[in-house]
Protein backbone atom coordinates (compact mmCIF):
# COMPACT_ATOMS: atom_id res chain seq x y z
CA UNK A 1 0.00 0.00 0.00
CA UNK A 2 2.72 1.70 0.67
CA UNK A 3 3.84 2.38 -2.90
CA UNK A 4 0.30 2.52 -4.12
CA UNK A 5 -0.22 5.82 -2.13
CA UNK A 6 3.06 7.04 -2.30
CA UNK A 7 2.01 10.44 -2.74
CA UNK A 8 -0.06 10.36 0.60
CA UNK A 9 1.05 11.05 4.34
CA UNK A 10 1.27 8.31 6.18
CA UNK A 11 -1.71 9.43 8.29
CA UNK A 12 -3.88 9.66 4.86
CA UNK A 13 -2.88 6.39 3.75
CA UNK A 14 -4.34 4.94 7.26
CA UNK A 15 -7.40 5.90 6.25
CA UNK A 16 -7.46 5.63 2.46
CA UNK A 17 -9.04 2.84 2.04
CA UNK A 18 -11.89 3.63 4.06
CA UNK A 19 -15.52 4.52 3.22
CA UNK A 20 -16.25 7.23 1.14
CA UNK A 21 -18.14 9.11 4.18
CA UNK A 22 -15.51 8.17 6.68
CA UNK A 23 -13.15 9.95 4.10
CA UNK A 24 -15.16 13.12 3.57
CA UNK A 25 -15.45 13.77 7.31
CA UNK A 26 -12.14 13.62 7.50
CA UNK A 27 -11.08 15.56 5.10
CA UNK A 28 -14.10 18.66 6.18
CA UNK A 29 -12.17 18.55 9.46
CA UNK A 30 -10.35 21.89 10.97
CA UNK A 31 -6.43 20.73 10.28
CA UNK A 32 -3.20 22.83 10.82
CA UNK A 33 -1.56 23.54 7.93
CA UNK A 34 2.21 24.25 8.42
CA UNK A 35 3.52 26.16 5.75
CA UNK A 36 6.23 28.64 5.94
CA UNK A 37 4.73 32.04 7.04
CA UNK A 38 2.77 30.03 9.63
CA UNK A 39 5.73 28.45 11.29
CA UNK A 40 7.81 31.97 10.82
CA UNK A 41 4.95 33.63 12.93
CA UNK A 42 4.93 30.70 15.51
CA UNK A 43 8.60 31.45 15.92
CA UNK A 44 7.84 35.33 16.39
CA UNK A 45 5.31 34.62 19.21
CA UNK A 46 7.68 32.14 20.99
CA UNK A 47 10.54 34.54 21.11
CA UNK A 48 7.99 37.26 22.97
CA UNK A 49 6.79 34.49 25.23
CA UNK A 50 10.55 33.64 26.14
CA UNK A 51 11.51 37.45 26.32
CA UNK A 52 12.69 38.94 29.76
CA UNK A 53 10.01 41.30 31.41
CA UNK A 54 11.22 44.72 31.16
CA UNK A 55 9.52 48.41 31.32
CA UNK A 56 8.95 48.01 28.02
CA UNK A 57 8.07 45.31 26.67
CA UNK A 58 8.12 44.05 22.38
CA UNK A 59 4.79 43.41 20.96
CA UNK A 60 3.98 42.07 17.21
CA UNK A 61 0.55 42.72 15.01
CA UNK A 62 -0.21 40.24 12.63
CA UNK A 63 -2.03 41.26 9.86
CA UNK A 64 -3.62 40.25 7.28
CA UNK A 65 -7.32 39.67 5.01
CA UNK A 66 -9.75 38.19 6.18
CA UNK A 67 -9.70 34.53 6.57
CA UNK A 68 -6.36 34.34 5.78
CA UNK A 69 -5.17 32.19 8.41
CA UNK A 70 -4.36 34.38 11.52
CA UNK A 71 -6.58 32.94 14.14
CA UNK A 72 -5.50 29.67 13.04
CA UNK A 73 -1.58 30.42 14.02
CA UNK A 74 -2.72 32.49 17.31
CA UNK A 75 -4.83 29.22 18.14
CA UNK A 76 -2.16 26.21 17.43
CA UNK A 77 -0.22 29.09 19.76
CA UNK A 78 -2.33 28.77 22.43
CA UNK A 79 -2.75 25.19 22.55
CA UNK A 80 1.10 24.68 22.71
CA UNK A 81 1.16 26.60 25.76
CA UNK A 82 -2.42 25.34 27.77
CA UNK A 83 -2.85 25.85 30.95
CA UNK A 84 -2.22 23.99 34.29
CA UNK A 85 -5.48 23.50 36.09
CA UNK A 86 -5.78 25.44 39.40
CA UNK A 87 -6.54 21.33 41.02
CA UNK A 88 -2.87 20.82 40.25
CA UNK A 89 -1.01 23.87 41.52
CA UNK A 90 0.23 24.15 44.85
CA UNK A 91 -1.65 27.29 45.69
CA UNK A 92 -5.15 26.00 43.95
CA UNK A 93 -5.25 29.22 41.18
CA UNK A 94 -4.79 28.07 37.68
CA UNK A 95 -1.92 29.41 35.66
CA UNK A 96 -2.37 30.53 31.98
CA UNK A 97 0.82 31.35 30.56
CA UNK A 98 -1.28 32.55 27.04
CA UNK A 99 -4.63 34.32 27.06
CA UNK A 100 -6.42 34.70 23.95
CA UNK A 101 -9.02 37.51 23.84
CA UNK A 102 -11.18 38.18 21.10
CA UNK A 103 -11.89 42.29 20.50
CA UNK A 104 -15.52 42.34 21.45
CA UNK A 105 -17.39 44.77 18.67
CA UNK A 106 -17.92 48.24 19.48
CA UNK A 107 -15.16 47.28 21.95
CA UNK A 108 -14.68 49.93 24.81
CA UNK A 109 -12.99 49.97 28.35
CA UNK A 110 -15.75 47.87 29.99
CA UNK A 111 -16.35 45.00 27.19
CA UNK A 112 -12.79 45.14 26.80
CA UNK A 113 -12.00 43.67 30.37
CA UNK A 114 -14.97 42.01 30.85
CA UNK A 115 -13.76 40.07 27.70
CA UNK A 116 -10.37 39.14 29.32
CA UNK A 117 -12.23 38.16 32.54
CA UNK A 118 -14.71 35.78 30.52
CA UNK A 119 -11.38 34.36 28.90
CA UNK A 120 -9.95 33.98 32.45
CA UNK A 121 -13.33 31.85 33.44
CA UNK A 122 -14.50 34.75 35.62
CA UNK A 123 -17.96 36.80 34.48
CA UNK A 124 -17.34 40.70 35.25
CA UNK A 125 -18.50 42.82 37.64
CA UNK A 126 -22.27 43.97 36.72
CA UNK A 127 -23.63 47.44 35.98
CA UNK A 128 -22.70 50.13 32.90
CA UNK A 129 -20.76 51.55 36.11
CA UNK A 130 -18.21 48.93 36.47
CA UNK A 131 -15.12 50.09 34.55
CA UNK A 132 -13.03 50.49 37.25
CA UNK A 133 -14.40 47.01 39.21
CA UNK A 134 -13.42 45.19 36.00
CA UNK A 135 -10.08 46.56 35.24
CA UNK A 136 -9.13 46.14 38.90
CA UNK A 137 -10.44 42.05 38.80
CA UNK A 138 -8.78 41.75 35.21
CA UNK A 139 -5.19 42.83 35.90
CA UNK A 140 -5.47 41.17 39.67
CA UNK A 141 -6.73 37.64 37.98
CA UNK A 142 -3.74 37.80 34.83
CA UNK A 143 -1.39 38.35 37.95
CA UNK A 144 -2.62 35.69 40.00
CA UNK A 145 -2.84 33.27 36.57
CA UNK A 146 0.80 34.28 35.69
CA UNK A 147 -0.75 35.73 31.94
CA UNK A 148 3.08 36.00 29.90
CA UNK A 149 1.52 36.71 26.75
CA UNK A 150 -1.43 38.76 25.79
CA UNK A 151 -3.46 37.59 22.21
CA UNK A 152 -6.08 40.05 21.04
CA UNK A 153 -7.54 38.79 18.43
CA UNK A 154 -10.14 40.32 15.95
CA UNK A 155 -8.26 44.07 16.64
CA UNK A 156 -10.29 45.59 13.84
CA UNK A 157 -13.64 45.20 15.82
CA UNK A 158 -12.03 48.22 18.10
CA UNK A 159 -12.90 50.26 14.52
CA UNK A 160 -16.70 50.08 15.18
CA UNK A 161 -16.44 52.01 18.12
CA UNK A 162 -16.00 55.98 18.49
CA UNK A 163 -12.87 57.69 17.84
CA UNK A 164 -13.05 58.60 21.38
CA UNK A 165 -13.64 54.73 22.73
CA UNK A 166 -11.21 53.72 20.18
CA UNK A 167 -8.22 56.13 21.61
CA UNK A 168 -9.12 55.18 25.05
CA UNK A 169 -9.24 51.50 23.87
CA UNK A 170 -5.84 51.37 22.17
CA UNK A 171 -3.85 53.43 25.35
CA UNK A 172 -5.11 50.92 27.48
CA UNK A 173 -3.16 48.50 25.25
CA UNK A 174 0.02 50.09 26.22
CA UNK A 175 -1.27 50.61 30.17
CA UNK A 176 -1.50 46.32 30.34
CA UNK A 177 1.87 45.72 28.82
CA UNK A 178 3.56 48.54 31.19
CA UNK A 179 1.35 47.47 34.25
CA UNK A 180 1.84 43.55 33.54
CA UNK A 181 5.19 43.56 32.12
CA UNK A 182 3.55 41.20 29.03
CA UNK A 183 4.16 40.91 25.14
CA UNK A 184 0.99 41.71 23.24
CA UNK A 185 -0.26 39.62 20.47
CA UNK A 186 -3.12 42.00 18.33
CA UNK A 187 -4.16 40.29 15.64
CA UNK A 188 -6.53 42.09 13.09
CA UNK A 189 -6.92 43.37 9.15
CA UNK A 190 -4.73 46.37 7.50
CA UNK A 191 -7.74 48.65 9.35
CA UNK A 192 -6.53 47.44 12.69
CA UNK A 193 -2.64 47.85 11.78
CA UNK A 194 -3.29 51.41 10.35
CA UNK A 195 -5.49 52.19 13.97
CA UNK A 196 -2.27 51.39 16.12
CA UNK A 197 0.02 53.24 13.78
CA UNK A 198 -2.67 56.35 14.35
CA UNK A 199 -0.73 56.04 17.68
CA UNK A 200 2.39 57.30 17.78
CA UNK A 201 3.62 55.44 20.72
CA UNK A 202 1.79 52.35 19.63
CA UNK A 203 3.04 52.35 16.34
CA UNK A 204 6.76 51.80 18.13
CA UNK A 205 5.81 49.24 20.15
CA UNK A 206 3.93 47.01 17.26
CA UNK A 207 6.12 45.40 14.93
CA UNK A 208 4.34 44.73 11.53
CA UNK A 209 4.04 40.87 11.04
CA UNK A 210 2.28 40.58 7.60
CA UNK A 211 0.30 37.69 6.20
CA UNK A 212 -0.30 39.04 2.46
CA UNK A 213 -2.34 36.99 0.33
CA UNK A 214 -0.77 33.90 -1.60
CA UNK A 215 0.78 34.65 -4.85
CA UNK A 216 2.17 32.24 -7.62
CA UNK A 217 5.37 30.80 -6.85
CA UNK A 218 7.88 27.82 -5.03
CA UNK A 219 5.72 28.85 -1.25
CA UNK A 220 2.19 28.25 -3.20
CA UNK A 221 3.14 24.79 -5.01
CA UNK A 222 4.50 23.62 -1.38
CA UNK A 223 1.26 24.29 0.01
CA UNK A 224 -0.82 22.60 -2.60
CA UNK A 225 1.82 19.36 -2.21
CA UNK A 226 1.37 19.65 1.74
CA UNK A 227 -2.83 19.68 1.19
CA UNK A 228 -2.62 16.69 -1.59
CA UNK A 229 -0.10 14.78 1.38
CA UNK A 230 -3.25 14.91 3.66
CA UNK A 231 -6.32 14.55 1.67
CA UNK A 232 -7.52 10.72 1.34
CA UNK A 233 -7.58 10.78 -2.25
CA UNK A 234 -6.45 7.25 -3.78
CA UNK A 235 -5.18 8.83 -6.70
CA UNK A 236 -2.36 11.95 -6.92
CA UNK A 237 -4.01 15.01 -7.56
CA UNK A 238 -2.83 17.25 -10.77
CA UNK A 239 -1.66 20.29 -8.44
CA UNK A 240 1.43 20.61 -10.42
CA UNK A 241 -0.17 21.00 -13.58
CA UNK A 242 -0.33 25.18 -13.96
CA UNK A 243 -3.82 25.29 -15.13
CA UNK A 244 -5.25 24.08 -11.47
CA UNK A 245 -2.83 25.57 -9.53
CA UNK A 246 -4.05 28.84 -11.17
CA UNK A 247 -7.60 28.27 -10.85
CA UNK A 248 -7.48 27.48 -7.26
CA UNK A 249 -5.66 30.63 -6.79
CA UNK A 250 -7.51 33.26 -8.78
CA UNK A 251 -11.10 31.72 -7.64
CA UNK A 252 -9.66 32.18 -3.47
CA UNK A 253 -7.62 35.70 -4.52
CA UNK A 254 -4.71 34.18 -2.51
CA UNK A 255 -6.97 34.04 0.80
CA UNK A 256 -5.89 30.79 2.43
CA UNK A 257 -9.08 30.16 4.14
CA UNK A 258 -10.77 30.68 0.86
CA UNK A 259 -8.20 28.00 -0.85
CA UNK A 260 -8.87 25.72 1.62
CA UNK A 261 -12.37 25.65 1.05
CA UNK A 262 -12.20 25.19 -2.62
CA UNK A 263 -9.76 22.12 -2.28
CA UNK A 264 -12.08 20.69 0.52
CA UNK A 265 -14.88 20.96 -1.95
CA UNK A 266 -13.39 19.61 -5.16
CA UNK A 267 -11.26 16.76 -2.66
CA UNK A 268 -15.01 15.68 -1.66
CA UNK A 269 -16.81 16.21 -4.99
CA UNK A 270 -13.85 13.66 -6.27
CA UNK A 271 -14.89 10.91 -4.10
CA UNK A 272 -18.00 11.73 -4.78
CA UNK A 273 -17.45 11.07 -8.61
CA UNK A 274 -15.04 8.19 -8.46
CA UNK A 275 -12.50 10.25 -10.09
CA UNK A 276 -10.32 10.33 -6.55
CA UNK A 277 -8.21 12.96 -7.85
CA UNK A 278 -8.52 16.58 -8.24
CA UNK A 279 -8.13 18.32 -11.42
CA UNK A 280 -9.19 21.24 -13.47
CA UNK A 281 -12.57 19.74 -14.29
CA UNK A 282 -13.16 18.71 -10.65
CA UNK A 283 -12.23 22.36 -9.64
CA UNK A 284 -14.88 23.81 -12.52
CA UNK A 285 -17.98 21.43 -11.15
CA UNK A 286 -16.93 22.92 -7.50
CA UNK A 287 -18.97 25.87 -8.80
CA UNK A 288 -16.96 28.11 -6.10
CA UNK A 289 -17.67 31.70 -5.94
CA UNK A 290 -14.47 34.52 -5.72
CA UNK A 291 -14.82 36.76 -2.50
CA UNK A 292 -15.34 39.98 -3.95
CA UNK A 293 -18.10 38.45 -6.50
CA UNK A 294 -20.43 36.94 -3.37
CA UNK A 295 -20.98 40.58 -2.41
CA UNK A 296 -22.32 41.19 -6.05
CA UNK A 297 -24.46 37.73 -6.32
CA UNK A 298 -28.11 39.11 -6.72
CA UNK A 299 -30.93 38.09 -4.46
C-alpha cells in the first residue's frame, strides 16, 4: 500500500481505504496547515513568550485579510502553551501562561476587560458603572494566573467604536503591557494595523508581522503538495499541472481560508465522482464563488 499511495502522508494512507463518508469527514475537518509564514509567525510569538520582562516590553501585530489564516496560528499558539489547572497547583489558582481575547465589537474599556475576565473563566462585575471594578479584577486575575503573553484577536472590531472609545481602547493596550510587564499579540486586518500606527507610541511598540495573500510561486506549489499529502484521495491530484494551480488561486484571490475551502470541496466532490483525484474539471464542477463576487451575487 505503501507504494500505491506514495504520494499520501502516512496518516492519509491509514485511512485511504476507508468509506467514502468516513473519508469526507475527514477531510471537512479543521487541520493545521504548516507552511512557511505560519511556522515563521509561531517562531515570532515564541521569542515574545521567552523574552525577559522589562519596562517596556516588544509586541507584534499580525495582519492580514480576512480569513487568511491568523486565528488559526494564534490558536495552534495557544494550545502549545495550555494551561495547568488550578486542582494541580500548589496554591489552587490556575496558571495561563497565554490568554487569547477576542476584540468584542464596538469594543470599549468595559467589554474590553470584561472580555479578558470571561477568557480567564470569571464573568465581570455587573452594571454600565463597572469600569473600574473590572479593570481592577482583570489585571489582579492575569497576575494571580501568571498571563506572559497577551493575544487580542479580531483588533479591527475596536474600529466600530468611536474615535473617542477607540483612543481610550488602544492606550489601554500600552497601560496592560507597562502594568503587567507582558508581550501583546493584536491580531486584526490592514484597518486594525493602520489604527495602532494612528498612535504614535503604539506604532513603536507594534512590529508589523504581515500575512499578504498567496501569490504564484515555489511557497504556493509547497502548500498545494502539503494539502494533496493529507487529503484521502487514492489517486495523486494534478496540483502541479499550472492550469489548477491557477484556478485554485484566482477563484480564493490568494486568501488561504478561501483556498482551503475550494480544495475541501473539489477533494469531496472527487470521491464523490469516483475520479479520486482533483483536477481542473473537478475544480470547474466545485462551482466556487471569488470573494469579492459573493458581495455582487443578486438576491
Amino acid at each position: 500500500m505503501k507504494d500505491v499511495y506514495a504520494h499520501l502522508h502516512p496518516s492519509a494512507r491509514a485511512v485511504v481505504e476507508e468509506s467514502a463518508d468516513t473519508r469526507i469527514r475527514r477531510i471537512r475537518t479543521d487541520r493545521w496547515i504548516g507552511y512557511a509564514r505560519a511556522q515563521s509567525a509561531l517562531s515570532a510569538i515564541e521569542d515574545l513568550l521567552s523574552f525577559p520582562k522589562r519596562m517596556r516590553m516588544p509586541n507584534i501585530v499580525l495582519v492580514g485579510p480576512t480569513n487568511n489564516g491568523k486565528t488559526m496560528i494564534v490558536e495552534r499558539f495557544r494550545r502549545a502553551h495550555t494551561p495547568t489547572e488550578a486542582d494541580t497547583t500548589p496554591d489552587g489558582v490556575a496558571v495561563v501562561p497565554v490568554l487569547n481575547v477576542q476584540m468584542p465589537a464596538g469594543a470599549d474599556e468595559r467589554r474590553l476587560f470584561g472580555a479578558i475576565l470571561e477568557a480567564l473563566g470569571l464573568p465581570g462585575p455587573g452594571g454600565e458603572r463597572a469600569v473600574a471594578a473590572r479593570q481592577d479584577a482583570a489585571i489582579r486575575l492575569m497576575r494571580a494566573t501568571q498571563v506572559q503573553l497577551l493575544i487580542l484577536d479580531e483588533l479591527h472590531n475596536v474600529l466600530s467604536g468611536t474615535r473617542d472609545q477607540q483612543r481610550r481602547v488602544l492606550n489601554l493596550l500600552r497601560w496592560i503591557g507597562n502594568e503587567l510587564q507582558i508581550p501583546i499579540v493584536a491580531v486584526g486586518t490592514a484597518e486594525a494595523l493602520r489604527a495602532l500606527q494612528s498612535d504614535e507610541q503604539l506604532a513603536n511598540r507594534f512590529e508589523p508581522f504581515p500575512l499578504p495573500p498567496w501569490r504564484a510561486g515555489d511557497e504556493y506549489r509547497r502548500l498545494l503538495l502539503t494539502l494533496e499529502a493529507i487529503l484521502p484521495l487514492r489517486n495523486p491530484s494534478e496540483f502541479t499541472e499550472p492550469l489548477v494551480a491557477s484556478k485554485i488561486l484566482s477563484a480564493s484571490e490568494g486568501i488561504l481560508g478561501e483556498i482551503l475551502t475550494i480544495i475541501t470541496r473539489a477533494a469531496v466532490r472527487a470521491i464523490e465522482t469516483r475520479t479520486e483525484s482533483i483536477t481542473a474539471r473537478i475544480v470547474d464542477e466545485t462551482a466556487f464563488i471569488p470573494p469579492s463576487e459573493r458581495r455582487r451575487v443578486a438576491v
